[in-house]
C-alpha atoms as a PDB file:
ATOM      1  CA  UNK A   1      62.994 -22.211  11.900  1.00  0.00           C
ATOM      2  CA  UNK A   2      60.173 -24.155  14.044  1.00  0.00           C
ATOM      3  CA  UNK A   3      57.615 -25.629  12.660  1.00  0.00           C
ATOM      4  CA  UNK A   4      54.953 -22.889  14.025  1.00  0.00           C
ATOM      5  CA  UNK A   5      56.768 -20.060  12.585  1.00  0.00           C
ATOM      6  CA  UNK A   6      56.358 -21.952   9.201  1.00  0.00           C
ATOM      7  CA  UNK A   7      53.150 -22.161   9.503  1.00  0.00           C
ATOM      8  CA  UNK A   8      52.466 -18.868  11.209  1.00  0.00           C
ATOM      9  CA  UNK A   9      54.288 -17.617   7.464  1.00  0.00           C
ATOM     10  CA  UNK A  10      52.611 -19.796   5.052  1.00  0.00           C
ATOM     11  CA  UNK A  11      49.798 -18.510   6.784  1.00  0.00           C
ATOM     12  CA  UNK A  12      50.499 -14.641   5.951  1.00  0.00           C
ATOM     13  CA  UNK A  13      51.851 -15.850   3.163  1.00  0.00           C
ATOM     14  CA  UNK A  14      48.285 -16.605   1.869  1.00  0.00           C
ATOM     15  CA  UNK A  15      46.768 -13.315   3.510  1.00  0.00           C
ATOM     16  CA  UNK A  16      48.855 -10.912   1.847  1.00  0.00           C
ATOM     17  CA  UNK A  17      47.779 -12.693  -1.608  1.00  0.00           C
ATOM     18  CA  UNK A  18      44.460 -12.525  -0.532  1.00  0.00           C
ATOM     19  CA  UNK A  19      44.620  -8.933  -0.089  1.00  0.00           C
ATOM     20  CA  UNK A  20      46.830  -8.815  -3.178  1.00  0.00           C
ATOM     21  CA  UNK A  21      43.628 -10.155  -5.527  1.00  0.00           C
ATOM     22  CA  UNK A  22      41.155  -7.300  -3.316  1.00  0.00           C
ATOM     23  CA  UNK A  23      43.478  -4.702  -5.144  1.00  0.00           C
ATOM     24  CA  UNK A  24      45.488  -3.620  -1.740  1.00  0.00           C
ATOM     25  CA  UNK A  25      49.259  -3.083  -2.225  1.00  0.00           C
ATOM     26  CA  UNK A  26      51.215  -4.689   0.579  1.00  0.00           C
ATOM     27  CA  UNK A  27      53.457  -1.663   2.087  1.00  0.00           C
ATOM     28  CA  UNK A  28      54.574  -4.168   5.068  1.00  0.00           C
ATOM     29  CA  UNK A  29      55.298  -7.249   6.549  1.00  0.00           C
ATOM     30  CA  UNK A  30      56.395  -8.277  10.084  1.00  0.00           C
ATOM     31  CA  UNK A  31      57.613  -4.532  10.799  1.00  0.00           C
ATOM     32  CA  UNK A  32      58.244  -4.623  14.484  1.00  0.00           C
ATOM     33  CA  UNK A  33      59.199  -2.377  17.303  1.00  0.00           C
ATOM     34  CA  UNK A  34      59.310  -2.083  20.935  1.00  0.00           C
ATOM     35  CA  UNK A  35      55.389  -2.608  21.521  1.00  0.00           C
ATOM     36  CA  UNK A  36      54.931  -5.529  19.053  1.00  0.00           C
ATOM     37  CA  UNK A  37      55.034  -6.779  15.489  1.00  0.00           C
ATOM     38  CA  UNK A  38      52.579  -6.225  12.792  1.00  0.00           C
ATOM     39  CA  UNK A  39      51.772  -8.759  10.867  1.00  0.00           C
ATOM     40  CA  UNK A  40      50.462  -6.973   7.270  1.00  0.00           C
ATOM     41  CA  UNK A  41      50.209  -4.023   6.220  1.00  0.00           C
ATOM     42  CA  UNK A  42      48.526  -3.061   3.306  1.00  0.00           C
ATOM     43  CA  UNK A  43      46.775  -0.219   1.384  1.00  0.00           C
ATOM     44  CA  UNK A  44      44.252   0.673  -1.258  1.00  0.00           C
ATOM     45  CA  UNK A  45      43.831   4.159  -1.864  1.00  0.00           C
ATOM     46  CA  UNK A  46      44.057   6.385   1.281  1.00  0.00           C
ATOM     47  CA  UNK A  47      43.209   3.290   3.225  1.00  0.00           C
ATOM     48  CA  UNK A  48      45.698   1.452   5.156  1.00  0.00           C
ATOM     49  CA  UNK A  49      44.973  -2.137   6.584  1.00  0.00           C
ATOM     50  CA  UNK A  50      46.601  -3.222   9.542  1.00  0.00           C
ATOM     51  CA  UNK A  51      45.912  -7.113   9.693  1.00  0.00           C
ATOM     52  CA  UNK A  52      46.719  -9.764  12.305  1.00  0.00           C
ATOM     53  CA  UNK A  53      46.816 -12.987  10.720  1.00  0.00           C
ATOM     54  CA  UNK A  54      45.874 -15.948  13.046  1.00  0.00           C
ATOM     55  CA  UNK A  55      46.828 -19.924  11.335  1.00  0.00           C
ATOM     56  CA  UNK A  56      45.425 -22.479  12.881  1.00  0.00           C
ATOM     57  CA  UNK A  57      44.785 -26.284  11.551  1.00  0.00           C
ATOM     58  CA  UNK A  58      41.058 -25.706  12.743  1.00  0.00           C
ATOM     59  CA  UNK A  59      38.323 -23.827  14.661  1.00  0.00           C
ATOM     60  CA  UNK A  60      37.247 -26.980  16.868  1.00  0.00           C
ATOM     61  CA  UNK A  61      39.517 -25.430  19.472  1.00  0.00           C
ATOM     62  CA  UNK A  62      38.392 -21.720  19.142  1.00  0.00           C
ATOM     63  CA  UNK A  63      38.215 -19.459  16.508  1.00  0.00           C
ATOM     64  CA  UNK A  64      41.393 -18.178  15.014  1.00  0.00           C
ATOM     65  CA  UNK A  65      39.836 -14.511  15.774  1.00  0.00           C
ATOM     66  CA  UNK A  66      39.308 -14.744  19.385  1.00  0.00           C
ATOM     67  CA  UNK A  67      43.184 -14.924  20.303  1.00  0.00           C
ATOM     68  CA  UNK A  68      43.565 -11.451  19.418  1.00  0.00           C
ATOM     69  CA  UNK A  69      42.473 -10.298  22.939  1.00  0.00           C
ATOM     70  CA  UNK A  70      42.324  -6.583  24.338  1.00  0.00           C
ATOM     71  CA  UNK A  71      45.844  -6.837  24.938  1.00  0.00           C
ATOM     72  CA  UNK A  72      46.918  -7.649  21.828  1.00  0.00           C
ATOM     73  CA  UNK A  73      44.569  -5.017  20.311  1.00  0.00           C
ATOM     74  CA  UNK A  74      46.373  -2.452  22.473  1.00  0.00           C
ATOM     75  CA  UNK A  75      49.732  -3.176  20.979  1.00  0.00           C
ATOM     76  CA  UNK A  76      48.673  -3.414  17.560  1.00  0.00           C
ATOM     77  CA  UNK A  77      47.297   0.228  17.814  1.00  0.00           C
ATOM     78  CA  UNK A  78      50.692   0.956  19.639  1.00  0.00           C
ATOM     79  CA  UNK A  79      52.624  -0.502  16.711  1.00  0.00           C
ATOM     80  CA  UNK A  80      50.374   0.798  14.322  1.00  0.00           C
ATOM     81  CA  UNK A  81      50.839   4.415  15.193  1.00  0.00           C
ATOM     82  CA  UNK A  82      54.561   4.470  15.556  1.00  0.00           C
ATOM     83  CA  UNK A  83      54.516   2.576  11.894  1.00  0.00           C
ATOM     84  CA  UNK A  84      52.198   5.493  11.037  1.00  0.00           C
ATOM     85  CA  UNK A  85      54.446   8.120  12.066  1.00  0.00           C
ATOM     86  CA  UNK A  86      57.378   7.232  10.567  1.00  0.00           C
ATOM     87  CA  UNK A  87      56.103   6.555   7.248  1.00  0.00           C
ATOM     88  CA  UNK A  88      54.211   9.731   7.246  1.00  0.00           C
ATOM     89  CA  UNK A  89      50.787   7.898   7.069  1.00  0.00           C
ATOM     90  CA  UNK A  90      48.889   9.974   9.932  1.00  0.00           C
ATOM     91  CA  UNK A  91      46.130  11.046   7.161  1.00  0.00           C
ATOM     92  CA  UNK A  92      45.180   7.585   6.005  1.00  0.00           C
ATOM     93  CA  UNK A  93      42.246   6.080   7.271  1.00  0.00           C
ATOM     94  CA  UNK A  94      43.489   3.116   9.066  1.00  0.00           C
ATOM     95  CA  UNK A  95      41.621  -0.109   9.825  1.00  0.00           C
ATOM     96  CA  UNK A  96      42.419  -2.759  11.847  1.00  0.00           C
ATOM     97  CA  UNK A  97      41.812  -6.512  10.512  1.00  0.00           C
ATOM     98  CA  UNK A  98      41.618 -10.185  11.528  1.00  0.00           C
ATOM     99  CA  UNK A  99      42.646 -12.834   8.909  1.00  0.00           C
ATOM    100  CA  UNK A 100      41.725 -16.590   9.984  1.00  0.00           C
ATOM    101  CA  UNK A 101      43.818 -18.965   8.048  1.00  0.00           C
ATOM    102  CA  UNK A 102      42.873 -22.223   8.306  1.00  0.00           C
ATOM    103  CA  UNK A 103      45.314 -24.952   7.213  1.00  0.00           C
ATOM    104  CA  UNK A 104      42.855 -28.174   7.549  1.00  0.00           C
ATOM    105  CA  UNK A 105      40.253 -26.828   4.665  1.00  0.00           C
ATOM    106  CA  UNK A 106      42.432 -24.537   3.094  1.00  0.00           C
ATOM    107  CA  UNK A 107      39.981 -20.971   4.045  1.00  0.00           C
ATOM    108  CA  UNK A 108      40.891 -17.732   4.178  1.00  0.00           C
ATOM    109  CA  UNK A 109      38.602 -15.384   6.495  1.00  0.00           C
ATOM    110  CA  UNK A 110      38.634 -11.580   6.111  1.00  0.00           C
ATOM    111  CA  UNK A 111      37.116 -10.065   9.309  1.00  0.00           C
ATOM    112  CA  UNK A 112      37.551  -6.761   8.381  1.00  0.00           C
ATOM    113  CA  UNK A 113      37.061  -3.764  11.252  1.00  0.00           C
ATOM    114  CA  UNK A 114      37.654  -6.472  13.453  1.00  0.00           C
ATOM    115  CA  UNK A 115      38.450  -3.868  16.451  1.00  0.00           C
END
């Protein structure tokens, strides 16, 4: 495994047990398809989370946040719904999240309703 896709886990690693301590029960990781790949997916009552977790050592660069582009939004709802339909989660109120990870000073950033 490369050395970005170890920290790209350690990174969700840290997200899910973030959500974990908010009282959310983690009902999937990494569940992919033909659109894309969702990174966590958790839930808390009726409410499912769909969260895109972004690592990066910093923000002097950019903010972990702003490389989930329109694009990447698009498949995320793509993925979402087809991970919606199958495990019969159409009547959940879904929201769609942004976790920051970043490594350098250890933070964990919740955007949630980021889209």
């Amino acid at each position: 495994m490369n050395i970005a896709k170890l920290i790209g886990n350690n990174g969700e690693n840290k997200a899910a047990n973030a959500y974990r301590k908010r009282g959310y029960k983690i009902i999937a990781r990494n569940f992919s398809c033909r659109y894309g790949e969702l990174d966590i997916v958790a839930q808390k009552g009726d409410t499912v989370v769909i969260a895109e977790v972004k690592t990066r050592k910093n923000a002097n660069f950019a903010q972990a946040k702003e490389f989930v582009d329109y694009n990447k939004q698009n498949k995320i709802r793509k993925t979402a719904l087809l991970f919606l339909q199958k495990n019969n989660l159409l009547d959940s109120t879904v929201r769609f999240d942004v976790v920051e990870v970043y490594t350098e000073y250890n933070t964990i950033n919740i955007i949630e309703n980021a889209f």
